[in-house]
C-alpha atoms as a PDB file:
ATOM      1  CA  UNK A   1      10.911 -10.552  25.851  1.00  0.00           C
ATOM      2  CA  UNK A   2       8.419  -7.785  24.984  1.00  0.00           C
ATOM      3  CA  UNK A   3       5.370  -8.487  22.640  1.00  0.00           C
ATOM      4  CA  UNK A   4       6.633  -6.075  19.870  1.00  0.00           C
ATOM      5  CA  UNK A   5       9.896  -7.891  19.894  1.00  0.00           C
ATOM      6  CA  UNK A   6       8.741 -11.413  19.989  1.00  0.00           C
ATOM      7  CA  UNK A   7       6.625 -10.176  16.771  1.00  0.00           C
ATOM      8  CA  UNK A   8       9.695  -8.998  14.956  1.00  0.00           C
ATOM      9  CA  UNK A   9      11.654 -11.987  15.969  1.00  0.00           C
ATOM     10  CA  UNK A  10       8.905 -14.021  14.498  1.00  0.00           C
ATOM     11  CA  UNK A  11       8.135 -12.098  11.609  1.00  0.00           C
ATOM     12  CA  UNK A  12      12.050 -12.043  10.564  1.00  0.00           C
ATOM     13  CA  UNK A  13      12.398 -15.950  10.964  1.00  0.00           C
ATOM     14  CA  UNK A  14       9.635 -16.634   8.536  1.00  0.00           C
ATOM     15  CA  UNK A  15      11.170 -16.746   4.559  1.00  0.00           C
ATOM     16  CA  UNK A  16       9.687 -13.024   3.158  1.00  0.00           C
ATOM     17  CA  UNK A  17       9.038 -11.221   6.398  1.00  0.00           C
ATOM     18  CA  UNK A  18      12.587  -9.438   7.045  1.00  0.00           C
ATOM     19  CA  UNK A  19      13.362  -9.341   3.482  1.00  0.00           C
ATOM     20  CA  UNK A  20       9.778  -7.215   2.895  1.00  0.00           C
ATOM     21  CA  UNK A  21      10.767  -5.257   6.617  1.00  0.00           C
ATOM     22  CA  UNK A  22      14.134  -4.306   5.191  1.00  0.00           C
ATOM     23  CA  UNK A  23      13.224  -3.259   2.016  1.00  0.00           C
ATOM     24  CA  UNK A  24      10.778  -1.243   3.266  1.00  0.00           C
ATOM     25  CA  UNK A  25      12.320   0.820   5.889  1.00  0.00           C
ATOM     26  CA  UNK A  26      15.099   1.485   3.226  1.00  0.00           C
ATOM     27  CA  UNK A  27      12.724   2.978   0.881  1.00  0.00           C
ATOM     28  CA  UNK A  28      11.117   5.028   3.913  1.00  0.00           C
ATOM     29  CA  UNK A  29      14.407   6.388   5.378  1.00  0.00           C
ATOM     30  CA  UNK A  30      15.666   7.314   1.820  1.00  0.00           C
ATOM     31  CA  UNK A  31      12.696   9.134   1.304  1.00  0.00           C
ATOM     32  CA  UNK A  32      12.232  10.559   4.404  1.00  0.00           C
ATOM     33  CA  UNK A  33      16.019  11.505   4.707  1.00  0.00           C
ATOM     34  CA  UNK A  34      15.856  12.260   1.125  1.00  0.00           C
ATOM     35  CA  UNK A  35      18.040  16.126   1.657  1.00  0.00           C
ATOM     36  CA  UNK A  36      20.611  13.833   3.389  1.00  0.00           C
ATOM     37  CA  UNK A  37      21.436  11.526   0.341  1.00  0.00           C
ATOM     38  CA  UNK A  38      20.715  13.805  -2.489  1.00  0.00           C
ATOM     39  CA  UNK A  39      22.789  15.730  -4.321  1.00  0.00           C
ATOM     40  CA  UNK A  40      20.304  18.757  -4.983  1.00  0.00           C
ATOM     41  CA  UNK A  41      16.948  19.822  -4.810  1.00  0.00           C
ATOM     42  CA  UNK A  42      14.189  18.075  -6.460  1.00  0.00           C
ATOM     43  CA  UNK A  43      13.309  21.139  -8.754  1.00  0.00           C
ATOM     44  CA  UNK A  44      17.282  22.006  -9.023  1.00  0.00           C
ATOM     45  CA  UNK A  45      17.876  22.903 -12.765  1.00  0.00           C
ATOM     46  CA  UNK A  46      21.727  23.291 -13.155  1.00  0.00           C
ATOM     47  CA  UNK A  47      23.568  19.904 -14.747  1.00  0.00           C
ATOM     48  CA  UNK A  48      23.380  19.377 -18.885  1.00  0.00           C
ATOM     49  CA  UNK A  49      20.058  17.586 -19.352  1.00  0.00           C
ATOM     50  CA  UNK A  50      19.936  14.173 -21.096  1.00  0.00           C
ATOM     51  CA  UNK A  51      23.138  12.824 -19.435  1.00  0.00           C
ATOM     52  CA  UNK A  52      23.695   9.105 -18.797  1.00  0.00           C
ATOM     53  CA  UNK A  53      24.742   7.778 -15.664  1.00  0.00           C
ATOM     54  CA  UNK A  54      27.523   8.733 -14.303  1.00  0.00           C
ATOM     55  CA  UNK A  55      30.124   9.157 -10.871  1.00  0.00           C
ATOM     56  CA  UNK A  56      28.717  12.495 -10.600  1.00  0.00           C
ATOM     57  CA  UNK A  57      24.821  11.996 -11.226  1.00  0.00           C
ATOM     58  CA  UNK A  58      24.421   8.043 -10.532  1.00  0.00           C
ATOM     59  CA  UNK A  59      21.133   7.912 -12.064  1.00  0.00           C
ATOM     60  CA  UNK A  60      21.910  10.256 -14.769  1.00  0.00           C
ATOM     61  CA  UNK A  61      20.237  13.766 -15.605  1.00  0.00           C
ATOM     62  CA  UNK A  62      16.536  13.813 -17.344  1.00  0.00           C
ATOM     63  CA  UNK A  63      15.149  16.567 -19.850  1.00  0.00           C
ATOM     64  CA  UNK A  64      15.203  19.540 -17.884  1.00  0.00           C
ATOM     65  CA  UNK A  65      18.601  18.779 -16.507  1.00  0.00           C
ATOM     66  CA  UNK A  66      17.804  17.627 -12.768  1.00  0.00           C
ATOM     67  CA  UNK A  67      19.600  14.569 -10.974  1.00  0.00           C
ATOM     68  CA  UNK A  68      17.210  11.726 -11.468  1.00  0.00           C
ATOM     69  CA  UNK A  69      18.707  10.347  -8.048  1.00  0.00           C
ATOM     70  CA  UNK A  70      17.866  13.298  -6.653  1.00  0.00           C
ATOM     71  CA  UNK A  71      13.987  13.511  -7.555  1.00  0.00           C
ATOM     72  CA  UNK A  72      13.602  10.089  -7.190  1.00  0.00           C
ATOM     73  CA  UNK A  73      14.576  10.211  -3.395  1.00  0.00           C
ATOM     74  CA  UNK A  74      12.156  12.939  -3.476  1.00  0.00           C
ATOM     75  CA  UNK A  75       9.188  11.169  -5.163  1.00  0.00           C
ATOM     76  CA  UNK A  76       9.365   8.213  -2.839  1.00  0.00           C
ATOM     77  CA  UNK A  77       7.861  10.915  -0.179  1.00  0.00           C
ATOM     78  CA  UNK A  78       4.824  11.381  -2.348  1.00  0.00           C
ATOM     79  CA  UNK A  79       4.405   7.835  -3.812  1.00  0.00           C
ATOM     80  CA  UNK A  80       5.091   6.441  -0.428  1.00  0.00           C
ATOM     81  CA  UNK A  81       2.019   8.816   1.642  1.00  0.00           C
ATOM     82  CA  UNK A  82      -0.277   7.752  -0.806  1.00  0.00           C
ATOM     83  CA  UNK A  83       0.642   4.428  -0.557  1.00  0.00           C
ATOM     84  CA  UNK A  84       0.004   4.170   3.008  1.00  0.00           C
ATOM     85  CA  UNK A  85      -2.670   6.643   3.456  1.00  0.00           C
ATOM     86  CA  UNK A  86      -4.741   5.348   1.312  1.00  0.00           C
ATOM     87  CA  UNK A  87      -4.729   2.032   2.465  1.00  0.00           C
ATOM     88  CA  UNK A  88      -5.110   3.416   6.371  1.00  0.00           C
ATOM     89  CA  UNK A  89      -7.981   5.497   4.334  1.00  0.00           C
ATOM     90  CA  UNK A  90      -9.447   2.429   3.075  1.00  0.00           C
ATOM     91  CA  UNK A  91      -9.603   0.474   5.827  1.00  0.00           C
ATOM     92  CA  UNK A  92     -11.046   2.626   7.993  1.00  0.00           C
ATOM     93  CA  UNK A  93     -14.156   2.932   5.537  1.00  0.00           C
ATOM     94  CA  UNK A  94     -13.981  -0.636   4.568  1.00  0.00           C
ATOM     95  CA  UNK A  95     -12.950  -1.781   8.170  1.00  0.00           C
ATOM     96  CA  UNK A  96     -15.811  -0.168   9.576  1.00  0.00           C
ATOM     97  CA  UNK A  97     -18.316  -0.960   6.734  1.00  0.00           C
ATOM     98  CA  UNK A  98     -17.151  -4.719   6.988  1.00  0.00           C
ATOM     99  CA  UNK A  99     -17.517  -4.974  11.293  1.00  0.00           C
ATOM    100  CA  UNK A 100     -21.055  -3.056  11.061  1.00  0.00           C
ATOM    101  CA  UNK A 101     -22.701  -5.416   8.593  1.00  0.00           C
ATOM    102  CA  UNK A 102     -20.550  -8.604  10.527  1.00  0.00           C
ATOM    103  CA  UNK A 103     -22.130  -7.993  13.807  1.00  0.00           C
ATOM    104  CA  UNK A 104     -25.194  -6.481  13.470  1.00  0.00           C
ATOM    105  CA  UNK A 105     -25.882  -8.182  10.547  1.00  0.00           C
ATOM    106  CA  UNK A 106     -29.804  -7.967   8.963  1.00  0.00           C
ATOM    107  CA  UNK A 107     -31.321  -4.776   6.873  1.00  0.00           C
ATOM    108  CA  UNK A 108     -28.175  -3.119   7.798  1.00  0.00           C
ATOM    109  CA  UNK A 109     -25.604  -5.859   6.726  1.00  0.00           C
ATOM    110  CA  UNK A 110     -27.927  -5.848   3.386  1.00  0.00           C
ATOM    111  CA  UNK A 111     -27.573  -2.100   2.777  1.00  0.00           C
ATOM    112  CA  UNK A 112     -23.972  -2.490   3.808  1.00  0.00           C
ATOM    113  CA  UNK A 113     -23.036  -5.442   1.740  1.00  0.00           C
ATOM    114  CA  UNK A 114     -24.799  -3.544  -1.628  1.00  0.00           C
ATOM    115  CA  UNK A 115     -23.060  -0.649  -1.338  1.00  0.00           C
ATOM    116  CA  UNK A 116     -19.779  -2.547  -0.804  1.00  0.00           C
ATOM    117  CA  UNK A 117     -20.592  -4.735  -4.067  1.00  0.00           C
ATOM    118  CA  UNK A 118     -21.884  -1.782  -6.605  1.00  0.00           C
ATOM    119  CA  UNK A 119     -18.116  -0.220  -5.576  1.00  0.00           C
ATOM    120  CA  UNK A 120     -16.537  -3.433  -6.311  1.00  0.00           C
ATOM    121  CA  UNK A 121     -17.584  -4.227  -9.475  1.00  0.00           C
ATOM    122  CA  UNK A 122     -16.447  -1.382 -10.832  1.00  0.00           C
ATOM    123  CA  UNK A 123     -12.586  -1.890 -11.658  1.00  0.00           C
ATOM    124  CA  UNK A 124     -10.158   0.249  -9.360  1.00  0.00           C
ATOM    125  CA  UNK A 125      -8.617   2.593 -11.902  1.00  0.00           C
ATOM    126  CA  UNK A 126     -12.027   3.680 -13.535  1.00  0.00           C
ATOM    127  CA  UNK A 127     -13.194   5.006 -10.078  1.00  0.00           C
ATOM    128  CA  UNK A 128      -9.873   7.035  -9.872  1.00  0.00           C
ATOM    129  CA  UNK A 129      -9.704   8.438 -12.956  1.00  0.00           C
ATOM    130  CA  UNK A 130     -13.562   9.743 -12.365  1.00  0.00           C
ATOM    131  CA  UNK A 131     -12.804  10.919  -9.145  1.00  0.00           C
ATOM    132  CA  UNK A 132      -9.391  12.955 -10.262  1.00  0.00           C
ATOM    133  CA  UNK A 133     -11.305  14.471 -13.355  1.00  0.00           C
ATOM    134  CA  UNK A 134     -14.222  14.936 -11.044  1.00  0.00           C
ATOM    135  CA  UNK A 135     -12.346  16.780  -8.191  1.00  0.00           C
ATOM    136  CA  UNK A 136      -8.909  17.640  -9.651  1.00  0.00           C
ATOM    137  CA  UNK A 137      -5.894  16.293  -9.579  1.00  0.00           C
ATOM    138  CA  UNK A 138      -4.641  17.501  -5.957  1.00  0.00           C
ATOM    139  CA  UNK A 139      -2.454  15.199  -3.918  1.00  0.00           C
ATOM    140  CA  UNK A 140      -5.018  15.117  -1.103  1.00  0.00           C
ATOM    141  CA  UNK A 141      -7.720  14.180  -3.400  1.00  0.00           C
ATOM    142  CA  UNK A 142      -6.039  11.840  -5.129  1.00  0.00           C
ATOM    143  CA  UNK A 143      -4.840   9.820  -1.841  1.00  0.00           C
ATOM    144  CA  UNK A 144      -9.308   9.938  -1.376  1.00  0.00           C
ATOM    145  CA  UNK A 145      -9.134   8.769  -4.549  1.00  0.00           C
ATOM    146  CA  UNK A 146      -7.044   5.473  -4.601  1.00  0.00           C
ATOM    147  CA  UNK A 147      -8.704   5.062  -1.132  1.00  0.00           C
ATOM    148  CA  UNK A 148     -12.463   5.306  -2.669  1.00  0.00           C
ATOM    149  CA  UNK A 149     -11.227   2.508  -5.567  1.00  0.00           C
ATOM    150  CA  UNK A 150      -9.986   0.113  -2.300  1.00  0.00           C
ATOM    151  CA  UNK A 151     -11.966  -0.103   0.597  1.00  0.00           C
ATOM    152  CA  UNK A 152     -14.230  -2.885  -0.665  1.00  0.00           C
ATOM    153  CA  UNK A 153     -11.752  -5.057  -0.301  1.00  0.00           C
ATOM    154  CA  UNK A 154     -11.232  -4.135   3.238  1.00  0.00           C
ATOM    155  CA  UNK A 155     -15.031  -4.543   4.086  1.00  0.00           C
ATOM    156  CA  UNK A 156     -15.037  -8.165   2.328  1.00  0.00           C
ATOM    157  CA  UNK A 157     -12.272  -8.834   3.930  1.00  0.00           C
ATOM    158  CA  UNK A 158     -13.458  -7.386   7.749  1.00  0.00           C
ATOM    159  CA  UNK A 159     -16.850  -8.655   7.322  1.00  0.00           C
ATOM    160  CA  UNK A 160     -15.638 -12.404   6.507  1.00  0.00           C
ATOM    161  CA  UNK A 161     -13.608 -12.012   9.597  1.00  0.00           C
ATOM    162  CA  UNK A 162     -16.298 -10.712  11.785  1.00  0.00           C
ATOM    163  CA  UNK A 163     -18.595 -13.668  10.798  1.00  0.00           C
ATOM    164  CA  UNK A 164     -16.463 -16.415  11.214  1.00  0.00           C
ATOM    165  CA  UNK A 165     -15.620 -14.891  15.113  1.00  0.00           C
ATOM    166  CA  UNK A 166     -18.474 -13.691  16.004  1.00  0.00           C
ATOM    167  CA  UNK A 167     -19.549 -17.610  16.345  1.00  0.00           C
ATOM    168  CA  UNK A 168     -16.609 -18.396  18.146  1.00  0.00           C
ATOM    169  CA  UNK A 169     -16.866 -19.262  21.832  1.00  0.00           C
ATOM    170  CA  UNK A 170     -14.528 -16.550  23.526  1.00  0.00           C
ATOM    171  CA  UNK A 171     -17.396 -14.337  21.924  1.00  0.00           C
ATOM    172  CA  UNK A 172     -20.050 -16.084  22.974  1.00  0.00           C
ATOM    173  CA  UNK A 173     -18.922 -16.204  26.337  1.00  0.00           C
ATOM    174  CA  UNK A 174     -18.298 -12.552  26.234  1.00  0.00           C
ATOM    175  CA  UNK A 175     -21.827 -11.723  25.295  1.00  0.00           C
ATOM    176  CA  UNK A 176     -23.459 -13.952  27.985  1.00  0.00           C
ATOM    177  CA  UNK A 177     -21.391 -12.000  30.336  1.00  0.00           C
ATOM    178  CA  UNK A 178     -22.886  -8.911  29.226  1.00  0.00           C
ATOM    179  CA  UNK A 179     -19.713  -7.260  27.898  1.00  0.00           C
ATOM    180  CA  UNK A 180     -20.997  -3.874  25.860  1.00  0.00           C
ATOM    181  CA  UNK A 181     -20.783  -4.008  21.660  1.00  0.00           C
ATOM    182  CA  UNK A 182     -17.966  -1.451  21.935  1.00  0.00           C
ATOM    183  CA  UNK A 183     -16.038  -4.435  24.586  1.00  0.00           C
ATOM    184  CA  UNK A 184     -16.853  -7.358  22.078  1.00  0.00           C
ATOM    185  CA  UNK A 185     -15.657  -5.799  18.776  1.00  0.00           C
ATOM    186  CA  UNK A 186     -12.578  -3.838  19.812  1.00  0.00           C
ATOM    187  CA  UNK A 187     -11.058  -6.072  22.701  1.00  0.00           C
ATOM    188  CA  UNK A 188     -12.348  -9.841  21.378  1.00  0.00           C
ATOM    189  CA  UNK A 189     -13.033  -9.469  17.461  1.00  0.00           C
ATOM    190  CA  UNK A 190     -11.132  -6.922  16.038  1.00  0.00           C
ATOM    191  CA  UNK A 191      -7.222  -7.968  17.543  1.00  0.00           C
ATOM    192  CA  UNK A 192      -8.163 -11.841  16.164  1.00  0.00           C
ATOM    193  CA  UNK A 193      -8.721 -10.486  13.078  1.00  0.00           C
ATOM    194  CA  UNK A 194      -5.632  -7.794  13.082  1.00  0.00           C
ATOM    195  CA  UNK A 195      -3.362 -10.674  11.238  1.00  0.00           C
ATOM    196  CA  UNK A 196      -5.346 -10.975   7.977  1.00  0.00           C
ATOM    197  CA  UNK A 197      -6.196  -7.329   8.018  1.00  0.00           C
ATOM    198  CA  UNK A 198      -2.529  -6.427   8.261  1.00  0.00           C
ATOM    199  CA  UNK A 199      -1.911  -8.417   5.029  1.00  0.00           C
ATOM    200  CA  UNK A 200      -4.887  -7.283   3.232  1.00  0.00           C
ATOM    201  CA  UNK A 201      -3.471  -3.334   4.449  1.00  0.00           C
ATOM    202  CA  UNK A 202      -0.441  -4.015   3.045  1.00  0.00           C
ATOM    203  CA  UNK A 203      -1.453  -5.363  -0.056  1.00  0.00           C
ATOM    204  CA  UNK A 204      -3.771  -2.313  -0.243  1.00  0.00           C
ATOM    205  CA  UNK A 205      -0.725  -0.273  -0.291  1.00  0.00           C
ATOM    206  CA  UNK A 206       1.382  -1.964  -3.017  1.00  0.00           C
ATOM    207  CA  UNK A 207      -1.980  -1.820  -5.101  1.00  0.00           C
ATOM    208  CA  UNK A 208      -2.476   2.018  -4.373  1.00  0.00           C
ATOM    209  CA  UNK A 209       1.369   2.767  -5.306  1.00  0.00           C
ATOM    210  CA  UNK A 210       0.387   1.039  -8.941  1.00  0.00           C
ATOM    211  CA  UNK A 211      -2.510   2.942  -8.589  1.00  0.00           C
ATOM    212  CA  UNK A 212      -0.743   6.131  -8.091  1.00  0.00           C
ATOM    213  CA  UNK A 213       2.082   5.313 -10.863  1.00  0.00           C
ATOM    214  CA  UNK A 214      -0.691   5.003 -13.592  1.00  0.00           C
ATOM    215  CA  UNK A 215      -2.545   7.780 -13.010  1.00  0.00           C
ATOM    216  CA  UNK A 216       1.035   9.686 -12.678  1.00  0.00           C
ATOM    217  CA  UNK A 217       2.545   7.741 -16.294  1.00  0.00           C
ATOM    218  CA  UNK A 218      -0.982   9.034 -18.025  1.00  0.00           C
ATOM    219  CA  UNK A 219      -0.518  12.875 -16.650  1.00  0.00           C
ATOM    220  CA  UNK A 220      -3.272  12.706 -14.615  1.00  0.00           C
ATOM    221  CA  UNK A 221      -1.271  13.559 -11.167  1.00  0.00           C
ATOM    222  CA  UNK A 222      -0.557  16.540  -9.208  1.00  0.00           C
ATOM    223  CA  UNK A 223       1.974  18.146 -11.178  1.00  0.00           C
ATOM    224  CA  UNK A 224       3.325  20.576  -8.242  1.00  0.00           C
ATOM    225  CA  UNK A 225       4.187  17.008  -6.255  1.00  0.00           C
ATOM    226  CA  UNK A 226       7.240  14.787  -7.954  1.00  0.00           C
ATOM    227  CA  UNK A 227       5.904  10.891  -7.835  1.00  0.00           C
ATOM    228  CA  UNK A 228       7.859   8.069  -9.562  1.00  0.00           C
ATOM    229  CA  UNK A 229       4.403   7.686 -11.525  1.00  0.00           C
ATOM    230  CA  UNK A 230       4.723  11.710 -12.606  1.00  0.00           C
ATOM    231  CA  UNK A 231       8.891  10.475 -13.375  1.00  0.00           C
ATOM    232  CA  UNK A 232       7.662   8.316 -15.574  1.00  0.00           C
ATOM    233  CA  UNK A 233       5.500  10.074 -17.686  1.00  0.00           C
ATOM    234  CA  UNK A 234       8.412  12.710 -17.951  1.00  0.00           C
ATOM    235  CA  UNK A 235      10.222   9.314 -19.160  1.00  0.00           C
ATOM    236  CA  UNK A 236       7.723   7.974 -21.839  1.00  0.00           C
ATOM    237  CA  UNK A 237       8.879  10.383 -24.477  1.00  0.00           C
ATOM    238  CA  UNK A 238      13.120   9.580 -24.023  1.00  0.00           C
ATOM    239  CA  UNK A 239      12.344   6.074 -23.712  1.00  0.00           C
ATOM    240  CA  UNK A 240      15.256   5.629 -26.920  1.00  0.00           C
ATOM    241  CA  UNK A 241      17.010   8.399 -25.862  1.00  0.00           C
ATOM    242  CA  UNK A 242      17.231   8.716 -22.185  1.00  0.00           C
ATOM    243  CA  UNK A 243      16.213   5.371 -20.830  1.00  0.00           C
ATOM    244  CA  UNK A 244      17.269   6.078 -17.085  1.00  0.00           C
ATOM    245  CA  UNK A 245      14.726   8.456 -16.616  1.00  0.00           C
ATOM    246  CA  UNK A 246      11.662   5.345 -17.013  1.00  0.00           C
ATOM    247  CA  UNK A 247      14.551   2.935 -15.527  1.00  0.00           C
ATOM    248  CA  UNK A 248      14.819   3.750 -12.289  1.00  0.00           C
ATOM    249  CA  UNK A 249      11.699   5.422 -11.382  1.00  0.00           C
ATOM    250  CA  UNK A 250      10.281   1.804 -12.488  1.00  0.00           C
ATOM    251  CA  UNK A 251      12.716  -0.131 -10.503  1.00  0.00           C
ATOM    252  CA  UNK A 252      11.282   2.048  -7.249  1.00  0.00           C
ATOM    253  CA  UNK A 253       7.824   0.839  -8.528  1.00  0.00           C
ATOM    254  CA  UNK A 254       8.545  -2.438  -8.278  1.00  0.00           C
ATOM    255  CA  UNK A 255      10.918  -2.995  -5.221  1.00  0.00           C
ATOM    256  CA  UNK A 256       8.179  -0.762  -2.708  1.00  0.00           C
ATOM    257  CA  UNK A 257       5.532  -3.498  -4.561  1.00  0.00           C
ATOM    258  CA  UNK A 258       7.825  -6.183  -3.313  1.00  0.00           C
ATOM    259  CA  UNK A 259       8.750  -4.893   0.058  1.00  0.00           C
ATOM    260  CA  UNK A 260       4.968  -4.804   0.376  1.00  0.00           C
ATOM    261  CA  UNK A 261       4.285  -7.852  -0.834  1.00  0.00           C
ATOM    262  CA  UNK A 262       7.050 -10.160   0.843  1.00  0.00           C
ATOM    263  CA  UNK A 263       5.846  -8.106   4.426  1.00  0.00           C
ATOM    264  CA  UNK A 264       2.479  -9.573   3.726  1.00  0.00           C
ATOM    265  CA  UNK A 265       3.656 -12.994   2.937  1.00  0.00           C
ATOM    266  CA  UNK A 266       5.885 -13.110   6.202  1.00  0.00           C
ATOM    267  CA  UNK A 267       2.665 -12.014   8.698  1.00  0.00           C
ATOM    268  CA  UNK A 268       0.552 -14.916   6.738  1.00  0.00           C
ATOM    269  CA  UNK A 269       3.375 -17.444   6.986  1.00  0.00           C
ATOM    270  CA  UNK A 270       4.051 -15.582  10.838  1.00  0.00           C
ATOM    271  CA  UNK A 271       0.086 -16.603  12.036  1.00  0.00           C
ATOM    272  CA  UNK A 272      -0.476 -19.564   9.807  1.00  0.00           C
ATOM    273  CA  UNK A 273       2.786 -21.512   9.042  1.00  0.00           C
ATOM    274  CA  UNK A 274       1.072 -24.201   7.520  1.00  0.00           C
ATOM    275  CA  UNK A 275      -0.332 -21.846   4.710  1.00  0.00           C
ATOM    276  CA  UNK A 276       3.629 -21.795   3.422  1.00  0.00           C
ATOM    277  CA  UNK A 277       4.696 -25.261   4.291  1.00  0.00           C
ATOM    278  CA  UNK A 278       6.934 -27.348   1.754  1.00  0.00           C
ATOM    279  CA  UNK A 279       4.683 -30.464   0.900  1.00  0.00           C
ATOM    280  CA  UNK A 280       6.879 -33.494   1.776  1.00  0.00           C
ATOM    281  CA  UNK A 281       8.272 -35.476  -0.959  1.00  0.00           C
ATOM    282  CA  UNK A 282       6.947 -38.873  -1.581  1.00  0.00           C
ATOM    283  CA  UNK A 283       9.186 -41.341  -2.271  1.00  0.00           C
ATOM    284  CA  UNK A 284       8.838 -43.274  -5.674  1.00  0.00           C
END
């Protein structure tokens, strides 16, 4: 059996892993495929606005008189990218931050490491919302954004990792042989550490969907690009009278946050099963 295979076999017997998998690639095919299970366009004005669900719009109709199905298939493009291009954004800063300061350590781990903390005490959604009224509220900019509020998780998180390895004898050995840097970090440190970066990425993307729906609930978006965070500000003011148009866009929310989350549970319990172990019962 291949590698890739063996991983998916693995990853589906743990308890969250092919739950989080399946929920995920649902949410991406619907989105992706989203002119194949709509029933119009997302900017199609044509049905009675304000209707409640029904056989003929599922989701019912919001203010303007578009299928909520409809642009909610749509949004999950948008809500989706950012999710994970911001967290590939952020750990490609953090991730490279994080193995600098972990190797080479010294001045340059200090600068590194300061930088990294001054970025992380500030909370996440004050560093977006400066950025977006700094810059604008383009979808391109915004992804920077979310990925600017993240990444110093990534380089705690990388840096921890490069530490702890870099002591380890495999790397050791590797050094005495006279391996180059570029050998040691990308074929001995880095693939050890790929497990608890993988969870820390996907976490990164559940928190930059959140992210994303906040700034998109307080108008603060790219209004040319439908979001379920840009849904539900559209939402906030029907909340009595149309309450599909907050439901649903906030039931996307939070299943992509769980898909995320239960994938990232299922790699942990996947490399470390004794992380998730049931404590055995003592008998009394």
């Amino acid at each position: 059996m291949s590698v890739p295979l063996d991983l998916v076999r693995r990853l589906f017997a743990t308890r969250f892993g092919g739950a989080g998998v399946i929920i995920l690639l649902a949410i991406s095919v619907l989105s992706i495929f989203a002119p194949w299970f709509a029933s119009s366009g997302p900017t199609d004005i044509g049905a009675p606005s304000l209707q409640p669900p029904s056989w003929q719009h599922p989701f019912g109709t919001d203010s303007l008189g578009r299928d909520v199905r409809s642009v909610l298939l749509f949004a999950g493009r948008s809500s989706l990218t950012i999710g994970f291009c911001a967290a590939a954004m952020a750990f490609l800063i953090g991730g490279t931050i994080g193995a600098l300061a972990g190797y080479f350590r010294g001045p340059l781990a200090a600068v590194l490491l300061r930088v990294t903390d001054l970025f992380h005490t500030l909370p996440a959604i004050i560093i977006v919302l400066f950025s977006v009224s700094l810059l604008g509220a383009s979808f391109w900019l915004q992804v920077a954004a979310v990925a600017l509020a993240i990444w110093p998780i990534e380089a705690r998180l990388v840096y921890g990792q490069f530490i702890t390895l870099s002591e380890r004898e495999f790397v050791l050995a590797a050094r005495a042989a006279g391996l180059s840097t570029g050998h040691v970090i990308f074929r001995e440190i880095l693939p050890n550490a790929l497990p608890t970066v993988i969870v820390q990425v996907a976490l990164d993307a559940s928190t930059a969907i959140l992210i994303e729906a906040g700034l998109g609930f307080l108008g603060l978006s790219d209004p040319a690009v439908p979001s379920w965070g840009e849904m539900l500000n559209r939402g906030q003011e029907f909340l009595e009278l149309a309450w599909w148009m907050s439901v649903f866009p906030g039931m996307a929310i939070c299943i992509a946050v769980l898909g995320f989350n239960l994938f990232a549970d299922g790699v942990t319990e996947m490399f470390n099963p004794r992380a998730s172990a049931v404590p055995p019962k003592l008998d009394g």
